[in-house]
C-alpha atoms as a PDB file:
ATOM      1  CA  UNK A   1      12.019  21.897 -26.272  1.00  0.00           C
ATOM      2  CA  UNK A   2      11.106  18.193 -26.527  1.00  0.00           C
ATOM      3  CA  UNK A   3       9.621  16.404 -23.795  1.00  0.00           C
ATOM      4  CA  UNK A   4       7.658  13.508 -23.344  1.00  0.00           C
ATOM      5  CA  UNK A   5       4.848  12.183 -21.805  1.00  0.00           C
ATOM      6  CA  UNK A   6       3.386   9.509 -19.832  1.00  0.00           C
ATOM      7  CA  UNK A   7      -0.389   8.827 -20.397  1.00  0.00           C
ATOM      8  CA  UNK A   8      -2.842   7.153 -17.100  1.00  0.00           C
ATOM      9  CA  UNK A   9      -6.676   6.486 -17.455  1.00  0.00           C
ATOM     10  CA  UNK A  10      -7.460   7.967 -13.998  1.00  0.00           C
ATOM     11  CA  UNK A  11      -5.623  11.023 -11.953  1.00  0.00           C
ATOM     12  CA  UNK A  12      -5.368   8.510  -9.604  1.00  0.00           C
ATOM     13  CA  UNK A  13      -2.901   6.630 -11.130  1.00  0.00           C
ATOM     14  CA  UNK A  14      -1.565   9.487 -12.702  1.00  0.00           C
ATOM     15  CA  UNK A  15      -0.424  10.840  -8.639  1.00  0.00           C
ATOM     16  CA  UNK A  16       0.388   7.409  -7.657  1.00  0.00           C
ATOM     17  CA  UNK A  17       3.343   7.332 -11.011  1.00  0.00           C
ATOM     18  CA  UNK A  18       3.988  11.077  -9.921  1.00  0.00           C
ATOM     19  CA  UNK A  19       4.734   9.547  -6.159  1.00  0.00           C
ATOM     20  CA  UNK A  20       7.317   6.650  -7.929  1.00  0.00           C
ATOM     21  CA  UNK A  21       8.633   8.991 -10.097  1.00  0.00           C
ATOM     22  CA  UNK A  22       9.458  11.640  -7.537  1.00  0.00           C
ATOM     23  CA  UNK A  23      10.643   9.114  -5.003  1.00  0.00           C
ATOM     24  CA  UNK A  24      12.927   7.644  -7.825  1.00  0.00           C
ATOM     25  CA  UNK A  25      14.564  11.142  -8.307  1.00  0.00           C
ATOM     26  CA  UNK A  26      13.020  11.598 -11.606  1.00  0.00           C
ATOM     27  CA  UNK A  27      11.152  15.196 -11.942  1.00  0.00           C
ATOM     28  CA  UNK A  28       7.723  15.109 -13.517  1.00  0.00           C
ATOM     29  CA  UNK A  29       4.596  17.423 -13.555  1.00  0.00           C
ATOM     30  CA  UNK A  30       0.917  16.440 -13.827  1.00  0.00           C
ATOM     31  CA  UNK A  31      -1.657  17.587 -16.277  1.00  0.00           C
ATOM     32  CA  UNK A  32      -4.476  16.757 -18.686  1.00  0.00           C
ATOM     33  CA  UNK A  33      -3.515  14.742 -21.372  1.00  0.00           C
ATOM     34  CA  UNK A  34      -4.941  16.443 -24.690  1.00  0.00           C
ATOM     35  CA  UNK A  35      -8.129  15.296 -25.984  1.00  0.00           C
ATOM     36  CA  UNK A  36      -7.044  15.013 -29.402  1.00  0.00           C
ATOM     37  CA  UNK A  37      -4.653  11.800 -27.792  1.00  0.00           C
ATOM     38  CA  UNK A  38      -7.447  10.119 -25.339  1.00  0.00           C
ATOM     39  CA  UNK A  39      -9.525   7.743 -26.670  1.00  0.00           C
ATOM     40  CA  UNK A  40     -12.175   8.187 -24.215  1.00  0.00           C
ATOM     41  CA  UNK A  41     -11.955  11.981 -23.585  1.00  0.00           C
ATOM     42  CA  UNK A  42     -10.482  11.313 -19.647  1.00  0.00           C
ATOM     43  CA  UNK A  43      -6.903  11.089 -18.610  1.00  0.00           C
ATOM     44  CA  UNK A  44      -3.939  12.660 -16.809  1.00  0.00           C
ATOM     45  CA  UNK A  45      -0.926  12.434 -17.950  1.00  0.00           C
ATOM     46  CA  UNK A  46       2.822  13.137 -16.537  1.00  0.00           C
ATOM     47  CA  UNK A  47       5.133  15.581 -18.461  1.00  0.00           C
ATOM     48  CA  UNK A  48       9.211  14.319 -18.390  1.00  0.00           C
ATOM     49  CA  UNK A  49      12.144  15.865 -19.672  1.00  0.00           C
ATOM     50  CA  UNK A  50      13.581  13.888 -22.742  1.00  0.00           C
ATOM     51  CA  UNK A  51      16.607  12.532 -21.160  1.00  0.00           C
ATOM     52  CA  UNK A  52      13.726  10.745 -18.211  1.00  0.00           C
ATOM     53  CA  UNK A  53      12.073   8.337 -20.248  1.00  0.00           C
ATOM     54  CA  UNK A  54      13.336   4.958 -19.846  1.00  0.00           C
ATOM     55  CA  UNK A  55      14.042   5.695 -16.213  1.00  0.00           C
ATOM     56  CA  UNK A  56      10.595   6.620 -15.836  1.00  0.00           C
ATOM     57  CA  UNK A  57       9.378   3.588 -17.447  1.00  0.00           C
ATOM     58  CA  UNK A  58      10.864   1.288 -15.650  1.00  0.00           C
ATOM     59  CA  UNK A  59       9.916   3.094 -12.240  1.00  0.00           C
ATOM     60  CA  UNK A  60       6.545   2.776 -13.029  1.00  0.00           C
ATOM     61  CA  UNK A  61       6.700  -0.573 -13.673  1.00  0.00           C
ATOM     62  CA  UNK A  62       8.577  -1.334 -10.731  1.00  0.00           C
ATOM     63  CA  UNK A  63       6.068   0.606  -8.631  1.00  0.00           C
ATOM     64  CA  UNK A  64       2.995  -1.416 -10.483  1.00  0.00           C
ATOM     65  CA  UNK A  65       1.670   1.783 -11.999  1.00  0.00           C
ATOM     66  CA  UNK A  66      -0.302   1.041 -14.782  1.00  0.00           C
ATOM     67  CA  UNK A  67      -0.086   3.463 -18.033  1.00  0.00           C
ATOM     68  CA  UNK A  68      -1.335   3.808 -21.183  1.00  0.00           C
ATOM     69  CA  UNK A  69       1.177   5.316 -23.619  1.00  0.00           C
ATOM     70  CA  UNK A  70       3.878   7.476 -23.864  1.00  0.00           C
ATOM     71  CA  UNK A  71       4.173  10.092 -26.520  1.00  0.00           C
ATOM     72  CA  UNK A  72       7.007  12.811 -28.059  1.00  0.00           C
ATOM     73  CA  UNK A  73       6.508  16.202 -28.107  1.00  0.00           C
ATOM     74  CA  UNK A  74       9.010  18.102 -30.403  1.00  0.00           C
ATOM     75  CA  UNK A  75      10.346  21.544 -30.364  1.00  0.00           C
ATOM     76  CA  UNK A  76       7.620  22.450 -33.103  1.00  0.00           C
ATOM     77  CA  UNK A  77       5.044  21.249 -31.164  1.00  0.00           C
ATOM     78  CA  UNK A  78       4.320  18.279 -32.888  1.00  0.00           C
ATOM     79  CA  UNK A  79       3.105  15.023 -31.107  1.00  0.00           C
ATOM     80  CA  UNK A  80       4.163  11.196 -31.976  1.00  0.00           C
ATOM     81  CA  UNK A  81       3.254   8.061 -30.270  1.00  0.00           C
ATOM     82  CA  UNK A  82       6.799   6.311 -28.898  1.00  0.00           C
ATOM     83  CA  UNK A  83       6.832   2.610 -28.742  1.00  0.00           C
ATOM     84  CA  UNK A  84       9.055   0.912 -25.775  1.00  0.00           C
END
């Protein structure tokens, strides 16, 4: 199944985009981003189905809910940066 997700520096921010997100009718879940994608080895990210994206987007910006990237996760398993 592809999905994307939504990368934050801080779990902070990452329940503060979950709060937008849920309060804009778009369904998201929480977790760890993968080490192999963080830079600094800290950071939650928010999972999305792949129709969400752009919605999601522009809810967090909306909502001033800063994030870092976004990234594709294909059926395989595989994992690609997205740029917006």
């Amino acid at each position: 199944m592809t999905s994307y997700f939504v990368t934050f520096r801080s779990v902070t921010y990452a329940q503060r985009g979950e709060r937008v997100l849920r309060s804009a009718g778009i369904g998201c879940s929480m977790q760890r981003t993968p080490r192999v994608l963080e830079e600094r080895g800290c950071g939650y990210s928010l999972a999305l189905s792949a129709g969400a994206l752009y919605q999601a987007v522009a809810a967090l910006r909306q909502g001033n809910v800063p994030f870092r990237r976004v990234y594709l996760r294909d059926g395989d398993g595989s994992i690609r940066e997205v740029e917006l």
